[in-house]
C-alpha atoms as a PDB file:
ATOM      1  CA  UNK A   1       2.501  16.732   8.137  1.00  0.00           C
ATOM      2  CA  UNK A   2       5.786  18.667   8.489  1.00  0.00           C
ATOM      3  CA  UNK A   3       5.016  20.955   6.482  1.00  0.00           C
ATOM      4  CA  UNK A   4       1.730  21.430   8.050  1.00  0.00           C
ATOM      5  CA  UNK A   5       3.123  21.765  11.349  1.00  0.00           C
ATOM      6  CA  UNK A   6       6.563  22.366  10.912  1.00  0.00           C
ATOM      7  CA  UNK A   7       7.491  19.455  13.338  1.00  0.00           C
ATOM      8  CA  UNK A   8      10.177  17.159  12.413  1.00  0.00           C
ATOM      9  CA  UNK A   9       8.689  13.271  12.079  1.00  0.00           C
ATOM     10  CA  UNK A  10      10.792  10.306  11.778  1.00  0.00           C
ATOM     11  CA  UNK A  11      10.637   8.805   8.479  1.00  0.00           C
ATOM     12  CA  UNK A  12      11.989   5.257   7.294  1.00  0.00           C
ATOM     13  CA  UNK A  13      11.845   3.708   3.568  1.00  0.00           C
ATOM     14  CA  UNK A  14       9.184   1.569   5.080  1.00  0.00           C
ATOM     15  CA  UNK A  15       6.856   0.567   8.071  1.00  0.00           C
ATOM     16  CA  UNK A  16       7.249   4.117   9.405  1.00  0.00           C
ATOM     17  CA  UNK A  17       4.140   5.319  10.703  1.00  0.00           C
ATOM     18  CA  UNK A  18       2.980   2.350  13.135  1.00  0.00           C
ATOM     19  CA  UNK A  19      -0.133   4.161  15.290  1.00  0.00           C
ATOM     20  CA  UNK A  20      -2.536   6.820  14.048  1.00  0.00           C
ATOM     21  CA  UNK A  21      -0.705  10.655  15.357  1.00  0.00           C
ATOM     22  CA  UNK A  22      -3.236  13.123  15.482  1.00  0.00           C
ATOM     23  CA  UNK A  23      -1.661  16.467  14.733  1.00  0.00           C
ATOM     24  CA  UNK A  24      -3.942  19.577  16.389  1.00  0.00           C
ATOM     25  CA  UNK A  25      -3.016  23.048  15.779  1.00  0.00           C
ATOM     26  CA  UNK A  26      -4.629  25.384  17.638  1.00  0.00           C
ATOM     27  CA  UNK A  27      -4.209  28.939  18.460  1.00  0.00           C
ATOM     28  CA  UNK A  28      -3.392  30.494  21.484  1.00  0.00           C
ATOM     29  CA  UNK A  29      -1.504  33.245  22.902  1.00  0.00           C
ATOM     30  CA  UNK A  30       1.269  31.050  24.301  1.00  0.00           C
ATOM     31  CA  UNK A  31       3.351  28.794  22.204  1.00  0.00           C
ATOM     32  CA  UNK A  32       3.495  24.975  23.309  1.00  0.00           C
ATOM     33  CA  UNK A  33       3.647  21.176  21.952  1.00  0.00           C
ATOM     34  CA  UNK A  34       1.585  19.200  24.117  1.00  0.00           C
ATOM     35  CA  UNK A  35       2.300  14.774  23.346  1.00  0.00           C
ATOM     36  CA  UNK A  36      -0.088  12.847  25.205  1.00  0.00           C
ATOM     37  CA  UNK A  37      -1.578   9.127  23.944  1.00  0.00           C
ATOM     38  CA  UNK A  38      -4.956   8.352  24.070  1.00  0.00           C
ATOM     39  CA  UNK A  39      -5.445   4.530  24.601  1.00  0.00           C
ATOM     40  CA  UNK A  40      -7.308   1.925  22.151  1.00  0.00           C
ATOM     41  CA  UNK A  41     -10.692   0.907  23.584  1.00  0.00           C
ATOM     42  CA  UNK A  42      -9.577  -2.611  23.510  1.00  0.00           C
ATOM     43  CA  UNK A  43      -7.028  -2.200  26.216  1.00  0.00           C
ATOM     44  CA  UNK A  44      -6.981  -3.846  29.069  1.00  0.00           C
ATOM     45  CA  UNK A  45      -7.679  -1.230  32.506  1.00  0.00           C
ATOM     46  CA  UNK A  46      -4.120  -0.971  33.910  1.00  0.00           C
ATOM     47  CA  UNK A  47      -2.577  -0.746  30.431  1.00  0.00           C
ATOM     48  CA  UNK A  48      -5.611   2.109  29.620  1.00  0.00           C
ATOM     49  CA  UNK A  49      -3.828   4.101  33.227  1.00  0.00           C
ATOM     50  CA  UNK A  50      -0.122   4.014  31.945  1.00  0.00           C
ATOM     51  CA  UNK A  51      -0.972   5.113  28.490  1.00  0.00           C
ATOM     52  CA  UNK A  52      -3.073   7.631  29.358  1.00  0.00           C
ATOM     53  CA  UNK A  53      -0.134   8.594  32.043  1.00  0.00           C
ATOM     54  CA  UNK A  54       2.315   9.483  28.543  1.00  0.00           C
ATOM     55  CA  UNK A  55       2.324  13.147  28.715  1.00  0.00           C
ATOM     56  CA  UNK A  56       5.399  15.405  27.235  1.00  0.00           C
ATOM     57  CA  UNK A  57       5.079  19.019  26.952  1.00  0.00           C
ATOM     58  CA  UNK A  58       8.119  20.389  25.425  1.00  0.00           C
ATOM     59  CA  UNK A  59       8.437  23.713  23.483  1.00  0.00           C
ATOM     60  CA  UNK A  60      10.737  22.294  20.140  1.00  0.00           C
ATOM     61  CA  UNK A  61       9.379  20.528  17.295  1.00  0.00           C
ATOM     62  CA  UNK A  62      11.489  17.582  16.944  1.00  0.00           C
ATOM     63  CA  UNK A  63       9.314  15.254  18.246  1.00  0.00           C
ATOM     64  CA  UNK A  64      11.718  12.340  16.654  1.00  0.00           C
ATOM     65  CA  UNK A  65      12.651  10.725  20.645  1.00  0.00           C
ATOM     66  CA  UNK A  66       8.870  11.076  21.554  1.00  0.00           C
ATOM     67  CA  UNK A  67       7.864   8.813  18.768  1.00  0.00           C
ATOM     68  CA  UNK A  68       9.882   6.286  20.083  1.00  0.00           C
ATOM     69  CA  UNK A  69       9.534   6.732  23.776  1.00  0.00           C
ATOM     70  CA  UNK A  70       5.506   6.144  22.448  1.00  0.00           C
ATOM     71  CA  UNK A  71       6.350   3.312  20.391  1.00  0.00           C
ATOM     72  CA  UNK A  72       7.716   1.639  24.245  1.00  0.00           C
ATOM     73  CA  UNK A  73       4.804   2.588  25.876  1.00  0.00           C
ATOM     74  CA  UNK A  74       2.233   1.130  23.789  1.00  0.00           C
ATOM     75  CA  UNK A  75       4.612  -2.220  23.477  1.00  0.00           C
ATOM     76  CA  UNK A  76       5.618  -2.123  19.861  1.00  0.00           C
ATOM     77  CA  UNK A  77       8.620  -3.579  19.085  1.00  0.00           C
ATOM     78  CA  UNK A  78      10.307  -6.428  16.440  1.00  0.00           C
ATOM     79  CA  UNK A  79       9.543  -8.984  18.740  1.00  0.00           C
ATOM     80  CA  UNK A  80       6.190  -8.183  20.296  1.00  0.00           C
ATOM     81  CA  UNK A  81       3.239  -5.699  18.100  1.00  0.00           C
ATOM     82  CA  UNK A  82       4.112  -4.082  14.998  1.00  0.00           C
ATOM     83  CA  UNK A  83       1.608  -1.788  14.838  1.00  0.00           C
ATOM     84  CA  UNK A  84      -1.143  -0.224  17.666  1.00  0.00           C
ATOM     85  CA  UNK A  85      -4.631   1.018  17.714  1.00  0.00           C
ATOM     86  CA  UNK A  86      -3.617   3.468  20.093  1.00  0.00           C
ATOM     87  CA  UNK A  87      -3.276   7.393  18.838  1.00  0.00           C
ATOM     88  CA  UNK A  88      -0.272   9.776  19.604  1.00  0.00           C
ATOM     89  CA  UNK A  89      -2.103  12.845  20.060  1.00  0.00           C
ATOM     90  CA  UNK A  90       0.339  16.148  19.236  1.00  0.00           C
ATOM     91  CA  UNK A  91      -1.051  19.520  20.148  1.00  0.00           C
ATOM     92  CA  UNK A  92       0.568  22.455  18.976  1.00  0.00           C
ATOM     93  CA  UNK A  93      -0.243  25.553  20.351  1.00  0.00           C
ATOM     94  CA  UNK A  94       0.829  29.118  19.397  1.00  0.00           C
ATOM     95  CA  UNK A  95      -0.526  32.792  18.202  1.00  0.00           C
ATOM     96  CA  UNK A  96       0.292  31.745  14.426  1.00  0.00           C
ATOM     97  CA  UNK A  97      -1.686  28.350  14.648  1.00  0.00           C
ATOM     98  CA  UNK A  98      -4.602  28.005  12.568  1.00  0.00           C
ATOM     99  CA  UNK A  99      -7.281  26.011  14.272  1.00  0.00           C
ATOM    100  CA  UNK A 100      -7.159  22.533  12.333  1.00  0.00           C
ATOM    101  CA  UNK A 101      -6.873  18.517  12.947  1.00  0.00           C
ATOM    102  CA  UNK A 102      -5.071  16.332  10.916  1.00  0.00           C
ATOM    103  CA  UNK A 103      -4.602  12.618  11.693  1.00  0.00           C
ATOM    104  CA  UNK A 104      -1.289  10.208   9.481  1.00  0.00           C
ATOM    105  CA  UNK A 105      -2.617   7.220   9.644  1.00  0.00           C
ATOM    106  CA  UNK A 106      -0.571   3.562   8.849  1.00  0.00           C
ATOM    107  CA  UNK A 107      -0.464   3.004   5.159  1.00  0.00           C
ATOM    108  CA  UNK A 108      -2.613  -0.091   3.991  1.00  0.00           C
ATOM    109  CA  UNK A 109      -1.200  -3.628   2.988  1.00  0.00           C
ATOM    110  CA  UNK A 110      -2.608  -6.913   1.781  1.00  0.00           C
ATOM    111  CA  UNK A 111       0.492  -9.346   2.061  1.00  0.00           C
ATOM    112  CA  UNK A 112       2.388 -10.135   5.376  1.00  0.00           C
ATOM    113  CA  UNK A 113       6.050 -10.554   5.751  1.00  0.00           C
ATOM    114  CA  UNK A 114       9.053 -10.535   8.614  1.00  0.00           C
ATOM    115  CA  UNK A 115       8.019  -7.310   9.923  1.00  0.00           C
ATOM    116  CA  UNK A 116       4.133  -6.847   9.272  1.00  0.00           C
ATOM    117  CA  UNK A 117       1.270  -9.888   9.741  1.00  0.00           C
ATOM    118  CA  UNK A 118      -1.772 -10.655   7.583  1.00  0.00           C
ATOM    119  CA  UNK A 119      -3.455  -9.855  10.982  1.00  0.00           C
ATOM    120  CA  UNK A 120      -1.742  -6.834  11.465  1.00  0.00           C
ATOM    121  CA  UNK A 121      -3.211  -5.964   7.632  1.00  0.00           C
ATOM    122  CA  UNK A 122      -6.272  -6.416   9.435  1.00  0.00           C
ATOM    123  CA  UNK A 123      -5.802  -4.136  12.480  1.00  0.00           C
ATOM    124  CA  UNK A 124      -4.618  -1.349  10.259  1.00  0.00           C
ATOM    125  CA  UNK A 125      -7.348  -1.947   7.239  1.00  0.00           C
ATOM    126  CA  UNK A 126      -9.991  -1.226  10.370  1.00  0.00           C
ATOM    127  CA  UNK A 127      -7.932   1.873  12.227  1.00  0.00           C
ATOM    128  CA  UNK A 128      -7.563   3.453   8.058  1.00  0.00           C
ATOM    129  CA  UNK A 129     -11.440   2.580   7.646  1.00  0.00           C
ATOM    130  CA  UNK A 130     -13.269   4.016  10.534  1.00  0.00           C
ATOM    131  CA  UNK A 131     -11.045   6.989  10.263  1.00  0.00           C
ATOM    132  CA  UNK A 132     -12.106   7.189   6.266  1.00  0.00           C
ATOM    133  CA  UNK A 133     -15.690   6.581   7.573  1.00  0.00           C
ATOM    134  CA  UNK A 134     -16.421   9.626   9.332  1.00  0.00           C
ATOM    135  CA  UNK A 135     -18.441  12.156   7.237  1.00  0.00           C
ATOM    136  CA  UNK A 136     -16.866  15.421   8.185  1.00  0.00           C
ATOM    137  CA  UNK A 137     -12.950  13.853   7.589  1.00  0.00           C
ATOM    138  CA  UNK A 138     -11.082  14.557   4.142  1.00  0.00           C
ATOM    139  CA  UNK A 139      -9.714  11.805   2.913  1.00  0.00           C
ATOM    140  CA  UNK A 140      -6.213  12.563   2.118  1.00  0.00           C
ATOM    141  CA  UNK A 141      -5.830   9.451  -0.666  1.00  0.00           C
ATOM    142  CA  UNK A 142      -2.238   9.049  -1.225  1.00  0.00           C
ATOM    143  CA  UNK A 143      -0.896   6.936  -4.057  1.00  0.00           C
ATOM    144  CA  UNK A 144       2.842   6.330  -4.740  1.00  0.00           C
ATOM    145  CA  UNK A 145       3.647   6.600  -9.018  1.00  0.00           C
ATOM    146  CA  UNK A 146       6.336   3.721  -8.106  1.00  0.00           C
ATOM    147  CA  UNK A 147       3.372   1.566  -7.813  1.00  0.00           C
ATOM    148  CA  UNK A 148       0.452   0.564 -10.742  1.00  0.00           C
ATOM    149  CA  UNK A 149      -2.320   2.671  -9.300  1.00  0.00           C
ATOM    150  CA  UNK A 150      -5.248  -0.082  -9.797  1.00  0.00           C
ATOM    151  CA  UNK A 151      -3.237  -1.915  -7.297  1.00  0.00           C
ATOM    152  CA  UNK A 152      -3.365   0.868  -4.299  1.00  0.00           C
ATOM    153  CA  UNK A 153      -6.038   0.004  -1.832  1.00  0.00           C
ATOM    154  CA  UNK A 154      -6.660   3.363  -0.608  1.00  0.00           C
ATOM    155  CA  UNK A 155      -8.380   4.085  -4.341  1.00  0.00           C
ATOM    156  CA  UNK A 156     -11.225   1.713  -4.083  1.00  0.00           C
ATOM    157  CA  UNK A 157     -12.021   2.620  -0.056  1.00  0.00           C
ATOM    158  CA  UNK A 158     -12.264   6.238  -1.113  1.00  0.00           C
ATOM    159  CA  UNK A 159     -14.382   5.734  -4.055  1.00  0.00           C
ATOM    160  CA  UNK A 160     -16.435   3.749  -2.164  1.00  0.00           C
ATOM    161  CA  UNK A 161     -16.840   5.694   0.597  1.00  0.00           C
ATOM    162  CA  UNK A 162     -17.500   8.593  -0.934  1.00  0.00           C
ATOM    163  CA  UNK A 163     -19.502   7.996  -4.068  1.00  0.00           C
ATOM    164  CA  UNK A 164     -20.559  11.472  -4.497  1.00  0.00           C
ATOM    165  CA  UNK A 165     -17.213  12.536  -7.022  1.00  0.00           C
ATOM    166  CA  UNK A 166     -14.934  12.759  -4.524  1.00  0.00           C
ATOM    167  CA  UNK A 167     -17.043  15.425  -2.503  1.00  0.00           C
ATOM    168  CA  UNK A 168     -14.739  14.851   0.613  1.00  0.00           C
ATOM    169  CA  UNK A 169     -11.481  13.329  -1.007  1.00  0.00           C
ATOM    170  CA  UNK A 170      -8.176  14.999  -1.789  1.00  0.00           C
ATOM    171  CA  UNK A 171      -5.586  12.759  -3.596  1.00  0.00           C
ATOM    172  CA  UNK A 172      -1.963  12.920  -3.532  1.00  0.00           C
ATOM    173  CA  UNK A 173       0.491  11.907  -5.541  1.00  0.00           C
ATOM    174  CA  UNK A 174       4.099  11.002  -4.223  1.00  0.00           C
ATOM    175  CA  UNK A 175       7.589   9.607  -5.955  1.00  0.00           C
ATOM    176  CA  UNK A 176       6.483  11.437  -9.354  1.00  0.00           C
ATOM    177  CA  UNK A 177      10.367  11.684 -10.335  1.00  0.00           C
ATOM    178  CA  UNK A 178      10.103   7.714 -10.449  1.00  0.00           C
ATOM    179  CA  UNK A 179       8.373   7.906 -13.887  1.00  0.00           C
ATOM    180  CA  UNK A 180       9.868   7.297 -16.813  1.00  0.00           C
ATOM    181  CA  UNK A 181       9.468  10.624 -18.854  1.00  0.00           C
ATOM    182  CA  UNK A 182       7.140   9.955 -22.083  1.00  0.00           C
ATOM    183  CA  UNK A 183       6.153   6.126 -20.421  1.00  0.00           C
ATOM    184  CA  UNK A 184       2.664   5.333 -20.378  1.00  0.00           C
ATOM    185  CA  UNK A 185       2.296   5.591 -16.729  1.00  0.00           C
ATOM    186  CA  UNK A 186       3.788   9.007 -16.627  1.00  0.00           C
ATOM    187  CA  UNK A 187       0.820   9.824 -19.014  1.00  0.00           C
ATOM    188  CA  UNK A 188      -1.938   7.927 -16.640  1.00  0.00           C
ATOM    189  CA  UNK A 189      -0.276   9.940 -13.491  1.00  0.00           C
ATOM    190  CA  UNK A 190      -0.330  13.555 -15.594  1.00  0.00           C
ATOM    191  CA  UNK A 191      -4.079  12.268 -16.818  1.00  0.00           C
ATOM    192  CA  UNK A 192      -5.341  11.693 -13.312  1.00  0.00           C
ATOM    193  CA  UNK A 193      -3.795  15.073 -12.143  1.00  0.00           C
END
């Protein structure tokens, strides 16, 4: 996504992305980053009004503090929600924009632990699915070579979702330099490239 947009995003080791951001560039003559979250459906009526009363309009990229400041708003914290069905909507206008929406969604788990519930597995299995669902999205499958890649959930949804070869699916593959070079899994990962 950064270098999409060339914003700067927070990143962590893990549990980073904990709400769906939906990146939108669009072009226009005047250059602008508008932050706004739209609210989950499931949200009660006054919590819908304060959510949908997050609005930043700033003209640099970092959008680091913003991420946070929406992490507050929609209640997510260690002691409270770990993740949110909400969406951080980012809007970046400007005459070198190309018109084009991209949305980094939580990455899927099975197990719970200290920071992330089975339930929460739940939540976020849904928010990835109806999201992978839609027939005019890409499915951006990424897969990490640290991990066996039969295990990664994201495989299996895309495959089944769209049966027709991959007709709508991109996959990407991250931590390559985690191979062992000449390993049988370094063979698999160049294979499936």
């Amino acid at each position: 996504m950064e270098a999409i947009s060339g914003l700067s995003f927070p990143t962590k080791d893990n549990l980073c992305t904990r709400f769906a951001i939906e990146l939108i560039l669009r072009r226009s003559l005047e250059l602008g980053v508008h932050i706004r979250i739209i609210p989950s459906h499931d949200r009660p009526g006054n919590e819908r009004q304060k959510l949908k009363a997050f609005q930043c309009h700033q003209e640099t990229l970092d959008i680091g503090p913003v991420v946070e400041e929406a992490k507050q708003a929609m209640g997510l914290d260690s002691n409270n929600r770990a993740f949110s069905t909400d969406i951080l909507c980012v809007e970046i206008s400007g005459p070198s924009q190309p018109h084009f929406t991209m949305v980094d969604l939580p990455g899927l788990f099975l197990a719970g632990n200290k920071d992330q519930s089975e339930e929460d597995a739940k939540l976020i299995r849904g928010l990835v699915l109806s999201c992978m669902k839609k027939p005019r999205n890409i499915i951006l499958a990424v897969v990490s070579a640290k991990s066996d890649f039969a295990l990664q959930q994201v495989t299996r949804y895309a495959r089944a979702l769209d049966p027709d070869g991959g007709s709508h699916t991109l996959g990407l593959i991250t931590k390559p330099e985690t191979l062992d070079k000449g390993s049988d899994r370094e063979s698999f990962y160049v294979e499936l490239v």
